[in-house]
Protein backbone atom coordinates (compact mmCIF):
# COMPACT_ATOMS: atom_id res chain seq x y z
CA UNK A 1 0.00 0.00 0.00
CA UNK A 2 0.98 3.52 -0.54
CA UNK A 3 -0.15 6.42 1.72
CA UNK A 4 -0.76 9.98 -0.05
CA UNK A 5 -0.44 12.42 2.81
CA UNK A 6 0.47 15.97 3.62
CA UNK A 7 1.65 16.97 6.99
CA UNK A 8 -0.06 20.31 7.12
CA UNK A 9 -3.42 19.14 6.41
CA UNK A 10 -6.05 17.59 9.08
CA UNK A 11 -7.82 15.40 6.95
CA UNK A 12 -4.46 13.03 6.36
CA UNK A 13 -3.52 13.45 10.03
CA UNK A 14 -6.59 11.49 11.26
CA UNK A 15 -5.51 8.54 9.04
CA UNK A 16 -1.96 8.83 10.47
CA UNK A 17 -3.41 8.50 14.00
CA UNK A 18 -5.16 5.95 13.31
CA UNK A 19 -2.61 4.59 11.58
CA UNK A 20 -0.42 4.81 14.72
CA UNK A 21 -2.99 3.37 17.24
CA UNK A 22 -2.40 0.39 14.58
CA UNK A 23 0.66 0.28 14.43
CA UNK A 24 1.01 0.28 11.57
CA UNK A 25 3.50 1.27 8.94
CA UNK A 26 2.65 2.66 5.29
CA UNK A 27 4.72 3.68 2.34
CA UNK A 28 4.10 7.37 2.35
CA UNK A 29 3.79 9.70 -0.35
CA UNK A 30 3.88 13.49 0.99
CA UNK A 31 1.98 16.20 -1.45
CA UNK A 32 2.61 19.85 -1.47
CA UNK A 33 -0.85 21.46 -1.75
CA UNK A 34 0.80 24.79 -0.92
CA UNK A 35 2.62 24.31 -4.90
CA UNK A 36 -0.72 22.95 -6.10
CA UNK A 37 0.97 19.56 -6.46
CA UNK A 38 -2.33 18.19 -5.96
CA UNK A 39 -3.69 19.50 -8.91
CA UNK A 40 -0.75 18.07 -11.21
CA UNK A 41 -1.63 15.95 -14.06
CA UNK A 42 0.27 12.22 -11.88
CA UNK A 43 -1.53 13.42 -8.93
CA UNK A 44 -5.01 13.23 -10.54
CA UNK A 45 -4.54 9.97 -11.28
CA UNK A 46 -4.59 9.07 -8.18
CA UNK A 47 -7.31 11.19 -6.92
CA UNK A 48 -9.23 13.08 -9.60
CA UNK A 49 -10.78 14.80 -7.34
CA UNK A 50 -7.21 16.26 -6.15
CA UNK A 51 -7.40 16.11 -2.70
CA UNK A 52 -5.83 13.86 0.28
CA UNK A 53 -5.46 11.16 1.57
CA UNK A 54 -5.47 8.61 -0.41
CA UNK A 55 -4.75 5.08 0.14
CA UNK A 56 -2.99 3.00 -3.59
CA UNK A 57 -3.92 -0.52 -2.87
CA UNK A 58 -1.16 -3.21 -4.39
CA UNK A 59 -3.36 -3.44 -7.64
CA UNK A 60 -3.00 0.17 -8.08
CA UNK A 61 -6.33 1.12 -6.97
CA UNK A 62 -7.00 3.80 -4.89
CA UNK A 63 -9.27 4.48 -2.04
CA UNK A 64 -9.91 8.22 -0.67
CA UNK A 65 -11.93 9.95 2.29
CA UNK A 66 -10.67 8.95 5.61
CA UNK A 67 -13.96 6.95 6.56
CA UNK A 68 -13.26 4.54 3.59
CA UNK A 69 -9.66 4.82 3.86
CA UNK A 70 -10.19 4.03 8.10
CA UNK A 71 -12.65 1.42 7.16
CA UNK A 72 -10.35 -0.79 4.91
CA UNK A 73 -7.32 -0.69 7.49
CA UNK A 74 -9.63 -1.28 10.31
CA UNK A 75 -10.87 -4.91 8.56
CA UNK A 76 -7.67 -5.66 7.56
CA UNK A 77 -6.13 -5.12 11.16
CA UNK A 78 -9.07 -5.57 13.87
CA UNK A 79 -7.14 -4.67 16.81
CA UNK A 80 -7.39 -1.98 18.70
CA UNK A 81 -10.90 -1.51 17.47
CA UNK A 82 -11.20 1.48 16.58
CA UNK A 83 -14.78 1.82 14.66
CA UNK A 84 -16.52 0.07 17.54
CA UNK A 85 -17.13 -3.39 19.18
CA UNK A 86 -20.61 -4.35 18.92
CA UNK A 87 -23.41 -3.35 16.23
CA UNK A 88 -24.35 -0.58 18.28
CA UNK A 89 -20.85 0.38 19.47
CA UNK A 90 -20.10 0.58 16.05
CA UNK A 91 -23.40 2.56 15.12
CA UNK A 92 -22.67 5.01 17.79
CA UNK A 93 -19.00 5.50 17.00
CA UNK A 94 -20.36 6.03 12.92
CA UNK A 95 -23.07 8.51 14.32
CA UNK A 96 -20.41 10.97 16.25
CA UNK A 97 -17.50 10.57 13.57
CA UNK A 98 -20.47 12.05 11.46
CA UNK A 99 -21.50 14.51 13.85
CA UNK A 100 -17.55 16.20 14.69
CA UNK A 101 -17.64 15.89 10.47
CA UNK A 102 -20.37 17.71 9.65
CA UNK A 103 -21.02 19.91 12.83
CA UNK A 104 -17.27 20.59 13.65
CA UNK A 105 -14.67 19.70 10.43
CA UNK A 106 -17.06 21.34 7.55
CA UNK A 107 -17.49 24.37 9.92
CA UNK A 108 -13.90 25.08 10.38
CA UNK A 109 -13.20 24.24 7.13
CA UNK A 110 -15.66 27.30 6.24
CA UNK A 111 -13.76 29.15 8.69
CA UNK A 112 -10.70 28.68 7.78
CA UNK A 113 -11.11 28.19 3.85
CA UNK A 114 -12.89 31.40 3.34
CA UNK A 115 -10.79 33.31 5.25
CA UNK A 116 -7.05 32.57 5.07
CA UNK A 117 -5.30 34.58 2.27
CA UNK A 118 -3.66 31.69 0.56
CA UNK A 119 -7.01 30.15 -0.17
CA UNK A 120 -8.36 33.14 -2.49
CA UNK A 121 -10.85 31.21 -5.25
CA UNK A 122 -9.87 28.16 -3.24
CA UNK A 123 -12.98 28.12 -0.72
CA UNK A 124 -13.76 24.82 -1.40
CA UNK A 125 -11.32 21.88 -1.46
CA UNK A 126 -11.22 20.20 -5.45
CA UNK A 127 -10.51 20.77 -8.85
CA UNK A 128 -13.12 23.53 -9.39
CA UNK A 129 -12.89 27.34 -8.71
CA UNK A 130 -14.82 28.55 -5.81
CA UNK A 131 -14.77 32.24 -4.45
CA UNK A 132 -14.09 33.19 -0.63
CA UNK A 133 -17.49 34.09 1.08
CA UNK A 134 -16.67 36.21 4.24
CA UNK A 135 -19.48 35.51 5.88
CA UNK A 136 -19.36 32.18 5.91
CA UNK A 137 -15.98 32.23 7.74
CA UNK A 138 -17.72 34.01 10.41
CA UNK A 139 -20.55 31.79 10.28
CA UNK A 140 -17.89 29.07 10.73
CA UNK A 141 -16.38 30.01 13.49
CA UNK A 142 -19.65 30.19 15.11
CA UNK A 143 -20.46 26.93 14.76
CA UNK A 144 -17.24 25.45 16.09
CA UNK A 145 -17.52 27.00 19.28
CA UNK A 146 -20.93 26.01 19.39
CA UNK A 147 -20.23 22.56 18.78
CA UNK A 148 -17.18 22.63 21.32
CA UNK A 149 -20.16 22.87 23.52
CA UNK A 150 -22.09 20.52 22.42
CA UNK A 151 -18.72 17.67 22.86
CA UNK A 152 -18.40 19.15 26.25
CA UNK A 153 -22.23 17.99 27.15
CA UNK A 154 -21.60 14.68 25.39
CA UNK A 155 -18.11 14.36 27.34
CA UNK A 156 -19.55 14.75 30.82
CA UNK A 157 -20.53 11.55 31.31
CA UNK A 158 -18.14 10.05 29.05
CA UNK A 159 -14.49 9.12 28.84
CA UNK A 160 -14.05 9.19 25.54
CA UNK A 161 -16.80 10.95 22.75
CA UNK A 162 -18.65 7.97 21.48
CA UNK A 163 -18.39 6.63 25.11
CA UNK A 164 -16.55 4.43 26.76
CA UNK A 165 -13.26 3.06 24.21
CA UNK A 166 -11.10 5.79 22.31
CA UNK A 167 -11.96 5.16 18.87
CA UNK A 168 -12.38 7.53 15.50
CA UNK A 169 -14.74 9.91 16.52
CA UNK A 170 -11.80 10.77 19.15
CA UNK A 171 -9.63 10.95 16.50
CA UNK A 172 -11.66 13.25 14.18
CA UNK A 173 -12.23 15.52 16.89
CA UNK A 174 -8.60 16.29 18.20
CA UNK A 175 -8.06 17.06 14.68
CA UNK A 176 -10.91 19.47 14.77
CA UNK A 177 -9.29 21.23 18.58
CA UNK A 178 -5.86 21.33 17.02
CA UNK A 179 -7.16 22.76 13.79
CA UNK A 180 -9.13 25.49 15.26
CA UNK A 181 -5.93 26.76 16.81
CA UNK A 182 -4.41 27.75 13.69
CA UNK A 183 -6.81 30.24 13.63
CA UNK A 184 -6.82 31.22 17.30
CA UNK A 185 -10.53 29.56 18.12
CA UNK A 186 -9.45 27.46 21.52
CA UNK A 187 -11.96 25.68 23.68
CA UNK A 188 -14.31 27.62 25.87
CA UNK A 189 -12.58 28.40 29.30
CA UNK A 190 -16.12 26.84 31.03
CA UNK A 191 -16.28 23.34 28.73
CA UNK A 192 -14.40 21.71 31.40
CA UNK A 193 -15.17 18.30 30.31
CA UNK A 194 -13.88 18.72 26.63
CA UNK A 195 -10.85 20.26 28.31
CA UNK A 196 -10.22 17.17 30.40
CA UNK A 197 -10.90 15.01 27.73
CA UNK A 198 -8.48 16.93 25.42
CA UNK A 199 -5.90 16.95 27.87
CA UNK A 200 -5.96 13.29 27.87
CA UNK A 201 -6.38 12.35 23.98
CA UNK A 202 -3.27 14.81 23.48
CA UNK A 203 -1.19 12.94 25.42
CA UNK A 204 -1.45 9.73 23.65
CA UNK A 205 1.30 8.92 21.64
CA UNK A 206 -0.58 8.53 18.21
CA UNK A 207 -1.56 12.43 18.90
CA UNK A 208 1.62 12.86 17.50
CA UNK A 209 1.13 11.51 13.75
C-alpha cells in the first residue's frame, strides 16, 4: 500500500493517527498542496478529485476519504478496534465521527477556507474554482464554538466521545481542537469536560502523527 499524505493538512492526520494506534506502517507519499501539487496531471490519477489522503492498494487502486480509507485498514487489522465493538458500538461510533464531520470539520473548514489569504478562489477543497465568502468564515467560526459545547455535554458523562473506548470519533475531533488553533478559536474556558478530555487524547502517543 501507498499512503498519499500531507503533513499540514487535518484530513491526512486522522488517518496517520489511526494509523499509529495500529501500528502500523505505510509507504508514504507526501503532497505539497501549498505548490498545487495536488492539482498536477500524476496526482489526478490518483485522486481526480485532487485532494488527500489517499490510500494506492497493491493493484494500483485507490481508495480516498478517511472513513473509507479508516474502514479498509480497520478490517484488515481488527485490533485496537477502533470503529466500535458491537453493532451498536459501532453505530454510535459512525453517528459521532459524522456529527464532529459535519457539525465541527465542515465548519472550520468554512472558517478557515474562506478566510485565510492563501485560499483566495480556493474556498472549497477540489478541482473547481470557488470564491471566498466572508461571511461564511464568520458563520464558521460560530459553529465550532458552538459545537465545542455541544462535545463538552456529550463528554460529561463520558471518557471518551462515542463513550466508553477511544476510537475515531476521538480521532476526528482532536483534529478538529488542534485545527481550530491555527486560527486562534481554543476551547471555551467553562467546557471543562472537553478540556479534560483533550488533555488526555493529546497525550497519547498517536496524537503525535
Amino acid at each position: 500500500m501507498k499512503f498519499y499524505d500531507c503533513k499540514t493538512a487535518p484530513s491526512p492526520r486522522r488517518v496517520r493517527i489511526f494509523l499509529a494506534e495500529k501500528g502500523i506502517d505505510v509507504e508514504t507519499v507526501q503532497v505539497d498542496l501549498g505548490s498545487g501539487e495536488q492539482f498536477s496531471d500524476e496526482f489526478r490519477k490518483v485522486n481526480p478529485d485532487c485532494v488527500v489522503p489517499a490510500l494506492e492498494l497493491d493493484d494500483g487502486s485507490c481508495i480516498s476519504e478517511v472513513l473509507a480509507i479508516c474502514q479498509y485498514i480497520e478490517d484488515l487489522n481488527p485490533e485496537p478496534p477502533l470503529l466500535g465493538h458491537s453493532p451498536e458500538d459501532r453505530a454510535r461510533v459512525s453517528m459521532w465521527n459524522g456529527k464532529v464531520e459535519q457539525l465541527g470539520l465542515m465548519a472550520m473548514m468554512d472558517a478557515f477556507r474562506n478566510a485565510s489569504k492563501g485560499l483566495v478562489d480556493r474556498a472549497l477543497p477540489g478541482p473547481e474554482s470557488y470564491a471566498q465568502i466572508p461571511e461564511l468564515a464568520e458563520r464558521g467560526r460560530n459553529r465550532v464554538v458552538q459545537f465545542f459545547y455541544r462535545l463538552n455535554d456529550q463528554l460529561e458523562g463520558n471518557a471518551f466521545v462515542a463513550g466508553d473506548a477511544y476510537s475515531i470519533a476521538d480521532i476526528s475531533a482532536l483534529v478538529l481542537v488542534d485545527f481550530a488553533g491555527w486560527i486562534k478559536i481554543s476551547i471555551p474556558d467553562d467546557a471543562s469536560h472537553l478540556k479534560r478530555w483533550y488533555g488526555e487524547v493529546s497525550k497519547r502517543p498517536s496524537a503525535a502523527a
